[in-house]
N, C-alpha and C. Protein backbone atom coordinates (compact mmCIF):
# COMPACT_ATOMS: atom_id res chain seq x y z
N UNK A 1 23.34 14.80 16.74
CA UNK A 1 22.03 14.84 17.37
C UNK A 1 21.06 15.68 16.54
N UNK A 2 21.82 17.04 15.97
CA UNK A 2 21.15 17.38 15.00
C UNK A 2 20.24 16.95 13.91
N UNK A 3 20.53 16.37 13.08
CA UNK A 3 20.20 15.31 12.11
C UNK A 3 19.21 14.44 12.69
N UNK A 4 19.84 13.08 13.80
CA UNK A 4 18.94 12.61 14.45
C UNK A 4 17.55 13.44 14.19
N UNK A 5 17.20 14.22 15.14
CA UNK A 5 16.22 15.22 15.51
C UNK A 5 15.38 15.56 14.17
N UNK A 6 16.15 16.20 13.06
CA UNK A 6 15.45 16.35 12.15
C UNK A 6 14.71 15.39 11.51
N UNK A 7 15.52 14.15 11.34
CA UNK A 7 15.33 12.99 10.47
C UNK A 7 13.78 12.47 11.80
N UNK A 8 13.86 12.04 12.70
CA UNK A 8 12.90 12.14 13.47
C UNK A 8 11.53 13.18 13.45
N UNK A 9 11.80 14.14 13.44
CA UNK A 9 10.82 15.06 12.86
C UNK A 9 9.96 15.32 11.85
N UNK A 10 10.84 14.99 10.96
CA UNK A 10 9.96 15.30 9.60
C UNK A 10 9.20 13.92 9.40
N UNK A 11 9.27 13.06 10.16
CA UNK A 11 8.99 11.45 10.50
C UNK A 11 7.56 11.92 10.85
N UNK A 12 7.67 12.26 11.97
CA UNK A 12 6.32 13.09 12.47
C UNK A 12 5.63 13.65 11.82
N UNK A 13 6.30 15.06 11.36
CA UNK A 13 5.19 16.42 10.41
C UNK A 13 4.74 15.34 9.24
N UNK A 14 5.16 14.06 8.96
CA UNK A 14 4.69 13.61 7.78
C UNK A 14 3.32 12.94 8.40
N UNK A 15 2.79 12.79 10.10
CA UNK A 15 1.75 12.25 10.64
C UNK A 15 0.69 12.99 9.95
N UNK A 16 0.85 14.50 10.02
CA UNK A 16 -0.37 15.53 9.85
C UNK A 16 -0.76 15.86 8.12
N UNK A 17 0.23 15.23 7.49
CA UNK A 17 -0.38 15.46 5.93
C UNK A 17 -0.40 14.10 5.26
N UNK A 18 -0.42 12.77 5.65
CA UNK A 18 -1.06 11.52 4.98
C UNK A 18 -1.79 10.91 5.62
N UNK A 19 -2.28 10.24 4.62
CA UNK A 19 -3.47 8.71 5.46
C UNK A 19 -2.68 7.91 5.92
N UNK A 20 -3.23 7.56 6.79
CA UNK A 20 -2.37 6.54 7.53
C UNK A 20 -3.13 4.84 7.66
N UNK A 21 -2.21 4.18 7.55
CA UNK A 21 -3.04 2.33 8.19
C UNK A 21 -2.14 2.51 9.33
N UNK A 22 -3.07 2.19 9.99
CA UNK A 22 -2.30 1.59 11.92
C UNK A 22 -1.90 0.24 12.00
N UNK A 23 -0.60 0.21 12.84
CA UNK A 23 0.03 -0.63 12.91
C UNK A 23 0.40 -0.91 14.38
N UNK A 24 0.04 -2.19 15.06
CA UNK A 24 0.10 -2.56 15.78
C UNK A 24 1.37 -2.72 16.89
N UNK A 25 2.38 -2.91 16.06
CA UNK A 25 3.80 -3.06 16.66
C UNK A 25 5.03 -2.49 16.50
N UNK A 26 4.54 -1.24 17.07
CA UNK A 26 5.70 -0.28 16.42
C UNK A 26 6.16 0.40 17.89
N UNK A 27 7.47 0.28 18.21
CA UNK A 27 7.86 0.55 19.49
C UNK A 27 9.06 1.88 19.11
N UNK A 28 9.25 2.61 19.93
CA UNK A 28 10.03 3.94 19.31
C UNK A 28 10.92 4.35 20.77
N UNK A 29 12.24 4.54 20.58
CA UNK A 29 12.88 5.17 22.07
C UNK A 29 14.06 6.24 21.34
N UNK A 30 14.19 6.89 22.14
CA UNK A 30 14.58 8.18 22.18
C UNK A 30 15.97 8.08 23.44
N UNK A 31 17.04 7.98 23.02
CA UNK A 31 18.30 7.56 23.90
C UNK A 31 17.98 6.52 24.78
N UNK A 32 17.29 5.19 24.24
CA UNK A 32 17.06 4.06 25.04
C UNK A 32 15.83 4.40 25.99
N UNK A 33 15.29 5.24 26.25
CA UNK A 33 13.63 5.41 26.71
C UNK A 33 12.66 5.08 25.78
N UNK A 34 11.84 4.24 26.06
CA UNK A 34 10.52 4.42 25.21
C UNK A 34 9.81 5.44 25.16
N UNK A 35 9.25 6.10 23.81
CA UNK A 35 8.57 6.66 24.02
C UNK A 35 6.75 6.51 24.14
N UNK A 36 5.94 6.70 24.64
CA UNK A 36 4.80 6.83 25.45
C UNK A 36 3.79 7.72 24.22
N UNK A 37 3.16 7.44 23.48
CA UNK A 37 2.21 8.53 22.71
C UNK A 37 0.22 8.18 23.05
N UNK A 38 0.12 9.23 23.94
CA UNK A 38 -1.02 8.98 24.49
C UNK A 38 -1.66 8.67 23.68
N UNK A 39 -2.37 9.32 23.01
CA UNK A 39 -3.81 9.39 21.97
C UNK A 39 -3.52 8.86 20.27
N UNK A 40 -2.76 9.44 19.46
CA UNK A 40 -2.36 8.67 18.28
C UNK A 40 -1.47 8.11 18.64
N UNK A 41 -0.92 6.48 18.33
CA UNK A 41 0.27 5.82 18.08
C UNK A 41 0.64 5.65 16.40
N UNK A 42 2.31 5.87 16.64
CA UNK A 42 2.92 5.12 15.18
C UNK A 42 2.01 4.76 14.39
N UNK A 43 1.91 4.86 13.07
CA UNK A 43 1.73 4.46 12.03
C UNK A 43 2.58 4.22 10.41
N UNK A 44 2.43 3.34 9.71
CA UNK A 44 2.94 2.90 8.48
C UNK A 44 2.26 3.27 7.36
N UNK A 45 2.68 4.24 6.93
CA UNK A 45 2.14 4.70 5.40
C UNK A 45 2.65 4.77 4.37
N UNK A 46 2.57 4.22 3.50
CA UNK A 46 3.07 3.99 1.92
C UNK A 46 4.45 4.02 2.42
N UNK A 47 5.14 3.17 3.46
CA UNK A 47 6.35 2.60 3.69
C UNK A 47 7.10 3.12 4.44
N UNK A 48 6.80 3.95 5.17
CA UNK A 48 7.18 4.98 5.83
C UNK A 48 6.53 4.67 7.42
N UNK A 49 7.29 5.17 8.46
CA UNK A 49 6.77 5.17 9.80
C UNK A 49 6.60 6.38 10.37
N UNK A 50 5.62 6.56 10.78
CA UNK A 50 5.30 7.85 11.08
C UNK A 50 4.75 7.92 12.67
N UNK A 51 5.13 8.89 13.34
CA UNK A 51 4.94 9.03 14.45
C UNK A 51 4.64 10.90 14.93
N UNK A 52 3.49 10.57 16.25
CA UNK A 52 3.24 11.81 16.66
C UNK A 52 4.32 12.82 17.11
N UNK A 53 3.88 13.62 16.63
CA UNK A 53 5.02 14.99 17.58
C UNK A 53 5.26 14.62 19.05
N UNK A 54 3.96 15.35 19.52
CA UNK A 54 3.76 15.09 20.65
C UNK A 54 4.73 14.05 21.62
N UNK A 55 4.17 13.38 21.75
CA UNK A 55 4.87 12.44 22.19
C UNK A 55 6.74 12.27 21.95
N UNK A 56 6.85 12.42 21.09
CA UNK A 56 8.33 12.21 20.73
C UNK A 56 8.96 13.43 21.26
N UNK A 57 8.57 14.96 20.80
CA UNK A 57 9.26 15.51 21.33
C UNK A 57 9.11 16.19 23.07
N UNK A 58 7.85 16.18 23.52
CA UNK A 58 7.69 16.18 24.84
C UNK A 58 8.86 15.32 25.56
N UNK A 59 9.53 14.12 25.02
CA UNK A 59 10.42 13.29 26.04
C UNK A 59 11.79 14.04 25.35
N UNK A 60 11.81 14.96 24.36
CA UNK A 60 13.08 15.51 24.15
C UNK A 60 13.22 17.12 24.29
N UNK A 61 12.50 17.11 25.31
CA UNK A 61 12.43 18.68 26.32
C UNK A 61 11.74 19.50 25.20
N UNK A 62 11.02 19.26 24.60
CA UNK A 62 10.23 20.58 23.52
C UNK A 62 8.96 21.02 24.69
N UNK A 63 9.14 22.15 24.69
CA UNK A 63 7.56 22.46 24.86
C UNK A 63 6.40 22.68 23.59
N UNK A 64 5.53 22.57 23.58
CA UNK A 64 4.68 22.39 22.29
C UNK A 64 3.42 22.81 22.56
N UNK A 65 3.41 24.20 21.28
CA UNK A 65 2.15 24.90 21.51
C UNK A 65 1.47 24.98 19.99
N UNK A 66 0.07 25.35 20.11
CA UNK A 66 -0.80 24.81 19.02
C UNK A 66 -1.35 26.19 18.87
N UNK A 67 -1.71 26.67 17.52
CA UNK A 67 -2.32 27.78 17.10
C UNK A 67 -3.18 27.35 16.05
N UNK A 68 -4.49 27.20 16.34
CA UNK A 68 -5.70 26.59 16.08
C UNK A 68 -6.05 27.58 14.85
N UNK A 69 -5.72 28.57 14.93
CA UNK A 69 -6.16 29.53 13.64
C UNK A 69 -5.62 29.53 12.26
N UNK A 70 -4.15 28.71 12.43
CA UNK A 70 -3.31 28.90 11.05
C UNK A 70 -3.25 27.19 11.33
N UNK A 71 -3.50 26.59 12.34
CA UNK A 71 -3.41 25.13 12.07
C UNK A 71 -1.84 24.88 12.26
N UNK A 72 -0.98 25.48 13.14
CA UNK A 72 0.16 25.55 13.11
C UNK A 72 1.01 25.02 14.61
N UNK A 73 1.80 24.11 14.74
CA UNK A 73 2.44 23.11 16.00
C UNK A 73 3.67 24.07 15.60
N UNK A 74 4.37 24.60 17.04
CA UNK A 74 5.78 25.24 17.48
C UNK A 74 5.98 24.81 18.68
N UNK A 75 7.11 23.69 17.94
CA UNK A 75 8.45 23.13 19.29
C UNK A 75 9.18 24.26 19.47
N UNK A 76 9.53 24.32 21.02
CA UNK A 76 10.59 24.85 20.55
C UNK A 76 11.58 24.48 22.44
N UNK A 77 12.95 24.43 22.45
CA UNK A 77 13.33 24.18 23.59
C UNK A 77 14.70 25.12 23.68
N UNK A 78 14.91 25.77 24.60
CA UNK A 78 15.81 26.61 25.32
C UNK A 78 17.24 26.43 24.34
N UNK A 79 17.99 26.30 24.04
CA UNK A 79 19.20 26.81 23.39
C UNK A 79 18.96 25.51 22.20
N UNK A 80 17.96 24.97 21.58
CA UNK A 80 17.93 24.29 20.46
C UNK A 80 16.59 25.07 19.29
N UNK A 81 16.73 24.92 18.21
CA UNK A 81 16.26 25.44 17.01
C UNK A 81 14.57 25.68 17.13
N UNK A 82 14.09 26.78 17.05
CA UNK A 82 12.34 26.65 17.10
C UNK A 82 11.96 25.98 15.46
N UNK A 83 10.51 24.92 15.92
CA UNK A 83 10.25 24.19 14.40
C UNK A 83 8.63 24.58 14.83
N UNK A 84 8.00 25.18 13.63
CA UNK A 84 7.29 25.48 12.84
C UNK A 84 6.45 24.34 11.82
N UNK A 85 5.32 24.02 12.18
CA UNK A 85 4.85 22.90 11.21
C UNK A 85 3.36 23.08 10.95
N UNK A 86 2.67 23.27 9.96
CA UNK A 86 2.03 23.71 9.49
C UNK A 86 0.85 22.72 8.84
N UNK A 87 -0.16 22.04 9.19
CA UNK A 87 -1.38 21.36 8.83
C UNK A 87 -1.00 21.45 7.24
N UNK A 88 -0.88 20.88 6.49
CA UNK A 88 -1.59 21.05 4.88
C UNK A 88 0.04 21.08 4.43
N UNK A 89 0.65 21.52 5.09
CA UNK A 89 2.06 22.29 3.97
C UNK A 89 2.87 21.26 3.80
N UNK A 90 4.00 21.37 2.75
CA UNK A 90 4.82 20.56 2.03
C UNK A 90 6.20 20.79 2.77
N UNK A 91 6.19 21.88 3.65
CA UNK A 91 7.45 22.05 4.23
C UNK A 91 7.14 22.55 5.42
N UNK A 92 8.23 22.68 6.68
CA UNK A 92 8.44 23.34 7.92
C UNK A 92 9.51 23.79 8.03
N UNK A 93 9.75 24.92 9.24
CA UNK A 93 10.15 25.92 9.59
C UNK A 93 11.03 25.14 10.56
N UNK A 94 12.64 25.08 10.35
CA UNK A 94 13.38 24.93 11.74
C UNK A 94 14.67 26.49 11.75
N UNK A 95 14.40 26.93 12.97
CA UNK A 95 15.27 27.90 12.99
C UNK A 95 15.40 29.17 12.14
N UNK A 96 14.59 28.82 11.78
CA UNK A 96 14.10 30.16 10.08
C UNK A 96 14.10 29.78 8.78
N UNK A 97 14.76 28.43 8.84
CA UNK A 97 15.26 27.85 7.45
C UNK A 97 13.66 26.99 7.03
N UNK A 98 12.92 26.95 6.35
CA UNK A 98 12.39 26.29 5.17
C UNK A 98 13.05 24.84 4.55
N UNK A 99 12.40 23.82 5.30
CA UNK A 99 12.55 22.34 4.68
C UNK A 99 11.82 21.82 4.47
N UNK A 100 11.29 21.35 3.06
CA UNK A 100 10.54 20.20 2.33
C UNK A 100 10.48 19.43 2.61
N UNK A 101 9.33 18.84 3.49
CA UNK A 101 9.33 17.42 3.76
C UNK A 101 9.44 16.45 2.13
């Protein structure tokens, strides 16, 4: 589930640092639930699918808070890893560890 999660994630943090073309038909579930992304949906960029935080991890118990000053999104949920993601940057923060998108 680990992995899952990550590999999912960095899916996401890759929403906030490329251009994106929108794509019409992109459906996403999370242990057989769909997931629901209010305001941005999925997108396909230079081959890649990319999807909002938000949305994805709200249905996988994250709470998710925004710090408008450093431009900085922190998941984080009760006995699983806090992630750190950062507007502009090449990498995020899970659990203390530093990964390169």
């Amino acid at each position: 589930m680990k992995k899952f999660a990550m590999t999912l994630f960095l899916l996401a943090f890759s929403v906030f640092i490329s251009m994106s073309v929108y794509a019409q038909d992109i459906n996403v579930y999370v242990d057989s639930y769909p997931v629901s992304f209010s305001s941005q949906q999925p997108v396909i960029s230079n081959g890649r699918t990319l999807v909002p935080l938000r949305g994805l991890f709200d249905l996988m118990g994250y709470e998710i808070s925004w710090d408008a000053s450093t431009k900085t999104a922190v998941l984080s949920r009760t006995g699983a890893n806090t992630i750190q993601v950062t507007i502009g940057e090449e990498s995020c923060t899970v659990g203390g560890r530093s990964f390169k998108s």
